[in-house]
PDB file of N, CA and C in Angstrom:
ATOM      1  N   UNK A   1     106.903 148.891  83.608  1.00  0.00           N
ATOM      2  CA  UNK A   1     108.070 148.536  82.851  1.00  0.00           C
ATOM      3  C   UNK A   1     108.541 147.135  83.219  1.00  0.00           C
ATOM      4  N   UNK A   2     108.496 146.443  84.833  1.00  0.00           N
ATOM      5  CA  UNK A   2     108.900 145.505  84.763  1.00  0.00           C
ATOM      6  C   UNK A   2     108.239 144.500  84.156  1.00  0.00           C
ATOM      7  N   UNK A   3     106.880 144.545  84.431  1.00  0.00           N
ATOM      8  CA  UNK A   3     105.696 143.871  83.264  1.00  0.00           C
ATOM      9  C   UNK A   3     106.434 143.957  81.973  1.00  0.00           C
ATOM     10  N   UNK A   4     106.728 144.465  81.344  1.00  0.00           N
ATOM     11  CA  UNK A   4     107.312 144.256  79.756  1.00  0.00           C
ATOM     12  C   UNK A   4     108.508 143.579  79.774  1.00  0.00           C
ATOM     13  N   UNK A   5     109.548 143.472  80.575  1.00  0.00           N
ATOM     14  CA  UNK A   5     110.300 143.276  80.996  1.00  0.00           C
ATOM     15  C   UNK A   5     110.439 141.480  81.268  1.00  0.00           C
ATOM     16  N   UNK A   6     109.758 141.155  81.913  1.00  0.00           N
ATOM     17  CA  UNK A   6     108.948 139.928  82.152  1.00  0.00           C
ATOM     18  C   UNK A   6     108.172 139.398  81.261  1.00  0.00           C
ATOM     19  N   UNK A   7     107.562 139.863  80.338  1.00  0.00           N
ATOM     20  CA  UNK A   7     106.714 139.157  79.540  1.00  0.00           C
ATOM     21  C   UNK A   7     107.509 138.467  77.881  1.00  0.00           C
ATOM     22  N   UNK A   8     106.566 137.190  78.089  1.00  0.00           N
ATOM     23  CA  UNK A   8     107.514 136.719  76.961  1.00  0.00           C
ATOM     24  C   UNK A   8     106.884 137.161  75.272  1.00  0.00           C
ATOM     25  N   UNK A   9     105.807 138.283  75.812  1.00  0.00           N
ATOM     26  CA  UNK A   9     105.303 138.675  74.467  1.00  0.00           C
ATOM     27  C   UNK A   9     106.436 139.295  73.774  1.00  0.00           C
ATOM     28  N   UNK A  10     107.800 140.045  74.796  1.00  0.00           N
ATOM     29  CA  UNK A  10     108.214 141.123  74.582  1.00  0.00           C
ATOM     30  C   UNK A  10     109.669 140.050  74.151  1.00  0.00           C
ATOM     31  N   UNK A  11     109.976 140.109  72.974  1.00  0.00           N
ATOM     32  CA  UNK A  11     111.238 139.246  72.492  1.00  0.00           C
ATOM     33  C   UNK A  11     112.392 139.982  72.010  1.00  0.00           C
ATOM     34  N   UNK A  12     113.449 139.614  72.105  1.00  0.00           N
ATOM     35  CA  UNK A  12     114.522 139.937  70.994  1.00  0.00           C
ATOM     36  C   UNK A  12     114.565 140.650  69.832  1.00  0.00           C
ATOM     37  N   UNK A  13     114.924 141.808  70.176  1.00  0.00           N
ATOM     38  CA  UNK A  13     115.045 142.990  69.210  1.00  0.00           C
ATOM     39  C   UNK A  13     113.676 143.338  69.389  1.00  0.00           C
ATOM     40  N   UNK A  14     112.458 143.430  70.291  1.00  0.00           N
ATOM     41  CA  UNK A  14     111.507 144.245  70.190  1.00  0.00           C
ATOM     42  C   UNK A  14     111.626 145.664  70.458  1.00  0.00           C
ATOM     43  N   UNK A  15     110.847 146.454  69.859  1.00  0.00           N
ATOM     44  CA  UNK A  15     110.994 147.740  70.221  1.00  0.00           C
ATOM     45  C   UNK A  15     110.198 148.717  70.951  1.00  0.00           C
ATOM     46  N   UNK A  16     110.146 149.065  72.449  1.00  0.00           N
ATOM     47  CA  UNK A  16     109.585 149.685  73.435  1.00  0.00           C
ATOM     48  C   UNK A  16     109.434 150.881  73.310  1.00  0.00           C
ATOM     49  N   UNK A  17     108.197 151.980  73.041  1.00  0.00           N
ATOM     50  CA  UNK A  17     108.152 153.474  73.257  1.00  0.00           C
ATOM     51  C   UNK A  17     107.217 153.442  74.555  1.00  0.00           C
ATOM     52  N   UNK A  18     108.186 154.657  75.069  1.00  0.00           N
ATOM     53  CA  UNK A  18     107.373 155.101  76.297  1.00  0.00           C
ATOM     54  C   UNK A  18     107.732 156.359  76.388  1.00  0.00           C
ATOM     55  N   UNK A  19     106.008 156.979  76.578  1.00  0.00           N
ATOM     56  CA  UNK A  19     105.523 158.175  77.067  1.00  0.00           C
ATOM     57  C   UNK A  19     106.015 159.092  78.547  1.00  0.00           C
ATOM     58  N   UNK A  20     106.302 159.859  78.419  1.00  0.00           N
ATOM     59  CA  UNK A  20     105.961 160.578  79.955  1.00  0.00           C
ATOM     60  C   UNK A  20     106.596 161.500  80.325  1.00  0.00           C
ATOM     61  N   UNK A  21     106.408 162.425  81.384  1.00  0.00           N
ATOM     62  CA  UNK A  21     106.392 164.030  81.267  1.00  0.00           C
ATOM     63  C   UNK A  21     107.773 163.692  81.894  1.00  0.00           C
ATOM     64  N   UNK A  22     108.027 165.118  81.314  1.00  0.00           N
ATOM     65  CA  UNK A  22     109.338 166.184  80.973  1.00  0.00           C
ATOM     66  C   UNK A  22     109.871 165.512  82.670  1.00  0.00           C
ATOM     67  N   UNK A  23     108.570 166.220  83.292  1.00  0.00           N
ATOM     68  CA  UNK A  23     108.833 166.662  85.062  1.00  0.00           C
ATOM     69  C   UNK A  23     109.222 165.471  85.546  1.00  0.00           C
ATOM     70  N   UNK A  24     109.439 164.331  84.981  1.00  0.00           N
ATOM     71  CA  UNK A  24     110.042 162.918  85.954  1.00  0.00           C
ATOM     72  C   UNK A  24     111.535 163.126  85.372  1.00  0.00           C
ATOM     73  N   UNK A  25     112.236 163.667  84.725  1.00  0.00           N
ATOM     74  CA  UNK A  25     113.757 164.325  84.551  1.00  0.00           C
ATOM     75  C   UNK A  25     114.038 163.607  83.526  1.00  0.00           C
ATOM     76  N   UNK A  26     114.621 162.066  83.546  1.00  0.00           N
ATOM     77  CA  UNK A  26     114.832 161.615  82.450  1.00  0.00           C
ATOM     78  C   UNK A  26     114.831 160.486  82.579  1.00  0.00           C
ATOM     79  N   UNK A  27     115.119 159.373  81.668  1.00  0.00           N
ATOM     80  CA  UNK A  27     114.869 157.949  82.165  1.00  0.00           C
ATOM     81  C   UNK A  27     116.455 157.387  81.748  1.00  0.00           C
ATOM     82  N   UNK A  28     117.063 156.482  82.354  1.00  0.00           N
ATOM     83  CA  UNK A  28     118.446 155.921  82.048  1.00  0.00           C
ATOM     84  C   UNK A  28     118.605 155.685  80.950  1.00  0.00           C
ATOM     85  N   UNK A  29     119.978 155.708  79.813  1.00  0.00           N
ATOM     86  CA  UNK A  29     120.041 154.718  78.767  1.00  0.00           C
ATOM     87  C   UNK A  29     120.038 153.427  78.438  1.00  0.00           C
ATOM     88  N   UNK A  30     119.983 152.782  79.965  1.00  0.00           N
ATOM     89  CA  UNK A  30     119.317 151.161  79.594  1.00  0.00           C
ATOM     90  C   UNK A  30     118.619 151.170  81.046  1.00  0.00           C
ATOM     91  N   UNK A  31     117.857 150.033  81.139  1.00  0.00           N
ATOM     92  CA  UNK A  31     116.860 149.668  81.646  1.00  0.00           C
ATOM     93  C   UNK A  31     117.217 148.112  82.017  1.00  0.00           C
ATOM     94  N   UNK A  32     117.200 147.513  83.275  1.00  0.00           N
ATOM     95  CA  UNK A  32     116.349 146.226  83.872  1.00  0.00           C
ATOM     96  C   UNK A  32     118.610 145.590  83.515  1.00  0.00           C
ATOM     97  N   UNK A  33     119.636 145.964  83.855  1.00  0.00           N
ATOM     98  CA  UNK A  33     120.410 145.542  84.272  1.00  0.00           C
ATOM     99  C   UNK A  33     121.026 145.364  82.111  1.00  0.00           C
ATOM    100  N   UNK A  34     120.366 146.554  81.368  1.00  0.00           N
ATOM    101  CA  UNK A  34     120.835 146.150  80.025  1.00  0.00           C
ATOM    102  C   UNK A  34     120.475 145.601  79.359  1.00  0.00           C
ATOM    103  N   UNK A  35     118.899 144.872  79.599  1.00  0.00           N
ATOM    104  CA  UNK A  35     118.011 144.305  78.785  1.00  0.00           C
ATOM    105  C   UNK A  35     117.285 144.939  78.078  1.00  0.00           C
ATOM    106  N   UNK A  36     116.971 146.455  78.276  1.00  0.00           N
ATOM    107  CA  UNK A  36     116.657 147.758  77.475  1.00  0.00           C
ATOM    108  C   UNK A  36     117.718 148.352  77.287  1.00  0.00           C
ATOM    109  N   UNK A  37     117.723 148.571  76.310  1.00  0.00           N
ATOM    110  CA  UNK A  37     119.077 149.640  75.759  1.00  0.00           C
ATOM    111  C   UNK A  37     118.214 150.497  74.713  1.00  0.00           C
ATOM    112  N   UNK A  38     118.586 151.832  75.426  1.00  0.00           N
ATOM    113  CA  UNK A  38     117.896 153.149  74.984  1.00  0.00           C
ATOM    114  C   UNK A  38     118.574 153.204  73.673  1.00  0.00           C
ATOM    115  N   UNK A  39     117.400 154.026  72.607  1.00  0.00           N
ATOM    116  CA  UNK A  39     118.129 154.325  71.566  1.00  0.00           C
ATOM    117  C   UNK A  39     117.225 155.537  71.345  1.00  0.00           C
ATOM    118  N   UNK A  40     116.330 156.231  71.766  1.00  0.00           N
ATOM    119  CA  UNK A  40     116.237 157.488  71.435  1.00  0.00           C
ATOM    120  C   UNK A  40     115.899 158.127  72.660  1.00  0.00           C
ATOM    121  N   UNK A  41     115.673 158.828  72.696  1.00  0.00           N
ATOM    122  CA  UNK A  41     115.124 160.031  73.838  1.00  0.00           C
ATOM    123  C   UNK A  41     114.640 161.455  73.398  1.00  0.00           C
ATOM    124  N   UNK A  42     113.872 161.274  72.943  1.00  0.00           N
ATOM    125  CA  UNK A  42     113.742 163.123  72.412  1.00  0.00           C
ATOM    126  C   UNK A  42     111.851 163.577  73.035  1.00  0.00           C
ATOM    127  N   UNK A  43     112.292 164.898  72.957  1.00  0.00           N
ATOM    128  CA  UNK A  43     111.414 166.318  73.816  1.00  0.00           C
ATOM    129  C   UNK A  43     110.319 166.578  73.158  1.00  0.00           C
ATOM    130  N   UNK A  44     109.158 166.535  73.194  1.00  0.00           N
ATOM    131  CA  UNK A  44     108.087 167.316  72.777  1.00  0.00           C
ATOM    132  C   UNK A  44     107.270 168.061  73.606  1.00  0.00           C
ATOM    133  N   UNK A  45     107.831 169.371  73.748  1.00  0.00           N
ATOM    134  CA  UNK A  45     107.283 170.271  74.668  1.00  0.00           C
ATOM    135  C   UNK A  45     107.337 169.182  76.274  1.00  0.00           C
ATOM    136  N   UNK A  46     106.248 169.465  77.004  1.00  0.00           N
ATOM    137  CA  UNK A  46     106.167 168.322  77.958  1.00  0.00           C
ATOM    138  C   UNK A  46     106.438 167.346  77.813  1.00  0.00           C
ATOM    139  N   UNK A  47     105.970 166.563  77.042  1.00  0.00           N
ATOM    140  CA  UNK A  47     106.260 165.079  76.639  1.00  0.00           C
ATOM    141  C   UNK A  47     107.215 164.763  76.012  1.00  0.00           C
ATOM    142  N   UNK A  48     108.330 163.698  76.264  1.00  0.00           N
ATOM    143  CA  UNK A  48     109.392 163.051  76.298  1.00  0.00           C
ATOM    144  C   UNK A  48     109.153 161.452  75.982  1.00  0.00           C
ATOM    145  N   UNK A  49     109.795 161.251  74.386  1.00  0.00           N
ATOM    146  CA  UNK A  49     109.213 159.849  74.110  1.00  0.00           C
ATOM    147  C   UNK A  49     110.984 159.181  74.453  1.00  0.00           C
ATOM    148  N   UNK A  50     110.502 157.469  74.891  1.00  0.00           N
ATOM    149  CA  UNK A  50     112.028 156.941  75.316  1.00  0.00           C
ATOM    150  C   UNK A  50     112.028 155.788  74.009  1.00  0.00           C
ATOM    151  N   UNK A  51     112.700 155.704  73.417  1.00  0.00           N
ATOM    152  CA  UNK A  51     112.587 154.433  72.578  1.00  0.00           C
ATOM    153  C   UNK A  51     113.521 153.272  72.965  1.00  0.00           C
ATOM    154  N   UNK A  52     113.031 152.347  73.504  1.00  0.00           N
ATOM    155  CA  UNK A  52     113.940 151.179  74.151  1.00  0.00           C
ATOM    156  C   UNK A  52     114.130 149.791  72.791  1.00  0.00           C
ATOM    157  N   UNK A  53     115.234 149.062  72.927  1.00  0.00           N
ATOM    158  CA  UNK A  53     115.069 147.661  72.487  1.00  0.00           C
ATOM    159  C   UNK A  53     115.539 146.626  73.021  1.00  0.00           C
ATOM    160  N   UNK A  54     114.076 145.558  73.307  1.00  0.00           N
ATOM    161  CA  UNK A  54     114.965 144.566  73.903  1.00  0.00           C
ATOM    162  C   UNK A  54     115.469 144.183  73.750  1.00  0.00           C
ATOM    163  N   UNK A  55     116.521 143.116  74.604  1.00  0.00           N
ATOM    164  CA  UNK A  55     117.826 142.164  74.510  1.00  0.00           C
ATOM    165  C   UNK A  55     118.684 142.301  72.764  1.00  0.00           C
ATOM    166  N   UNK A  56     118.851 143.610  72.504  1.00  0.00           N
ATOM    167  CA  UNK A  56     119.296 143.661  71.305  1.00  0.00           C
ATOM    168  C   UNK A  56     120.299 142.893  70.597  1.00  0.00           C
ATOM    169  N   UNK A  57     119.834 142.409  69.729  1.00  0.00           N
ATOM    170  CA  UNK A  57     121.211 140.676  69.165  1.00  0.00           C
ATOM    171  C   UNK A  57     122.334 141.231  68.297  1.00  0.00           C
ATOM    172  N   UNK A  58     121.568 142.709  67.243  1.00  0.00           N
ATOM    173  CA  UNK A  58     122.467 142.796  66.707  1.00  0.00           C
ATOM    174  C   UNK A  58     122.647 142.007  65.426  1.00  0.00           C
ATOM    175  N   UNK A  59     121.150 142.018  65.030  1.00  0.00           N
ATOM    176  CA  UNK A  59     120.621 141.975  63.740  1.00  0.00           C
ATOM    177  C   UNK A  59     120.171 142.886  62.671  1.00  0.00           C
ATOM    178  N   UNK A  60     119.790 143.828  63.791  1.00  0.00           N
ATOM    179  CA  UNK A  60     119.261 144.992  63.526  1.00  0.00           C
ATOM    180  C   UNK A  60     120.418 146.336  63.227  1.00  0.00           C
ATOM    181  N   UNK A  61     119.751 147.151  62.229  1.00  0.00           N
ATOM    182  CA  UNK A  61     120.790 148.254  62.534  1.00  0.00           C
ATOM    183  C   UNK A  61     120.681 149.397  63.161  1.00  0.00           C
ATOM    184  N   UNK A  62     120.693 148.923  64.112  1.00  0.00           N
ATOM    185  CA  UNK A  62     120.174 150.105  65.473  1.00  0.00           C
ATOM    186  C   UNK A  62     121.332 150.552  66.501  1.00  0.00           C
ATOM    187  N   UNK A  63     121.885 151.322  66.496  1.00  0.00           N
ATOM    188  CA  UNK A  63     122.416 152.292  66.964  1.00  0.00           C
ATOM    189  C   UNK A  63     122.529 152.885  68.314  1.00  0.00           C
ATOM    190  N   UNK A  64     122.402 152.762  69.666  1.00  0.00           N
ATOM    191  CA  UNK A  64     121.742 153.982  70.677  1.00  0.00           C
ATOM    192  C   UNK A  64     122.422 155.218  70.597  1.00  0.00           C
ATOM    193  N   UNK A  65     121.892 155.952  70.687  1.00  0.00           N
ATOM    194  CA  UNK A  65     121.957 157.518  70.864  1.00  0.00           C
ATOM    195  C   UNK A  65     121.946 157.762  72.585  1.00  0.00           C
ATOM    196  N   UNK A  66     123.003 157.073  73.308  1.00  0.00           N
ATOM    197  CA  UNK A  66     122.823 157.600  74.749  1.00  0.00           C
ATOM    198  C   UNK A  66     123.290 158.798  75.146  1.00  0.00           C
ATOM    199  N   UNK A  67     123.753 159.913  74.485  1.00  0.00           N
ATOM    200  CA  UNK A  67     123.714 161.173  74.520  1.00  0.00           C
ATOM    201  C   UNK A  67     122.574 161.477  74.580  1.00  0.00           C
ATOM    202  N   UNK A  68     121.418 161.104  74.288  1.00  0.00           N
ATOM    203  CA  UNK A  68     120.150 161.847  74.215  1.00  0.00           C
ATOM    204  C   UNK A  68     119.778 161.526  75.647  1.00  0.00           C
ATOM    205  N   UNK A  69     119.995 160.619  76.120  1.00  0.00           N
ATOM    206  CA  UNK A  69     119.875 160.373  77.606  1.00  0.00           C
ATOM    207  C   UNK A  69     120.806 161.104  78.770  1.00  0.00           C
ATOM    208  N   UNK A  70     119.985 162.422  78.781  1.00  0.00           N
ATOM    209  CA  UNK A  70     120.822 163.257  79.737  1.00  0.00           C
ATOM    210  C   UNK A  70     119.484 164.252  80.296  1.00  0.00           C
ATOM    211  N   UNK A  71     119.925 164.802  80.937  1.00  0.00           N
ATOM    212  CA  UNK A  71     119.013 165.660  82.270  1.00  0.00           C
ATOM    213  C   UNK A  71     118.182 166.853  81.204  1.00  0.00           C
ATOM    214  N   UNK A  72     116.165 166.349  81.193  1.00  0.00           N
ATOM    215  CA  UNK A  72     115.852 167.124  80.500  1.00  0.00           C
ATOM    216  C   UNK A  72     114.972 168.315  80.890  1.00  0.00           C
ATOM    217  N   UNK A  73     115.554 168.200  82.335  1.00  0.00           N
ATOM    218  CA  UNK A  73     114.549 169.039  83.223  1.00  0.00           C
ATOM    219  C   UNK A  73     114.707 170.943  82.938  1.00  0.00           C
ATOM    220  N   UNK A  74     115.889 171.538  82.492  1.00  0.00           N
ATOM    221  CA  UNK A  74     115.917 172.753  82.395  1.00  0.00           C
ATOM    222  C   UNK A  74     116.104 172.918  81.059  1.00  0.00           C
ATOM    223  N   UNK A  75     115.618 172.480  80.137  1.00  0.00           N
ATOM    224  CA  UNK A  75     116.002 172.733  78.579  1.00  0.00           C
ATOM    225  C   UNK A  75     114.770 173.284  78.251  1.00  0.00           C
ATOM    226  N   UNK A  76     114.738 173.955  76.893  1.00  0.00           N
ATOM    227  CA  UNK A  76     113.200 174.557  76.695  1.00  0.00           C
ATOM    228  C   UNK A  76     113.173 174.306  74.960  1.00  0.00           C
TER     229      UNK A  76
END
């Protein structure tokens, strides 16, 4: 993550999905001090997709959903 984070491939208003199991609990609604700002979080069985955007300007009409960013370790 800090690799993306760092890279200047990754610009303004890009949009980050990341993979990964249930069993790591959950991931914050922003990322790297607010340079990711979560906007989805949802469950598929094990797998838990995070949808991040960078340095969001606010061009876009994007929304976060940081309610979805909450503890997904005992839900079924």
């Amino acid at each position: 993550m800090s690799a993306l984070a760092n890279s200047r491939l990754v610009g303004e208003d890009t949009l980050i999905v990341v993979e990964y199991p249930v069993e790591l609990g959950m991931f914050p609604p922003s990322l790297f001090d607010g340079q990711f700002v979560g906007l989805r979080n949802r469950r598929y069985g094990r797998t838990v997709l995070a949808v991040y955007v960078n340095r969001p300007s606010g061009r876009l009409d994007l929304a976060p959903f940081t309610e979805e960013f909450v503890s997904l370790g005992g839900k079924n």
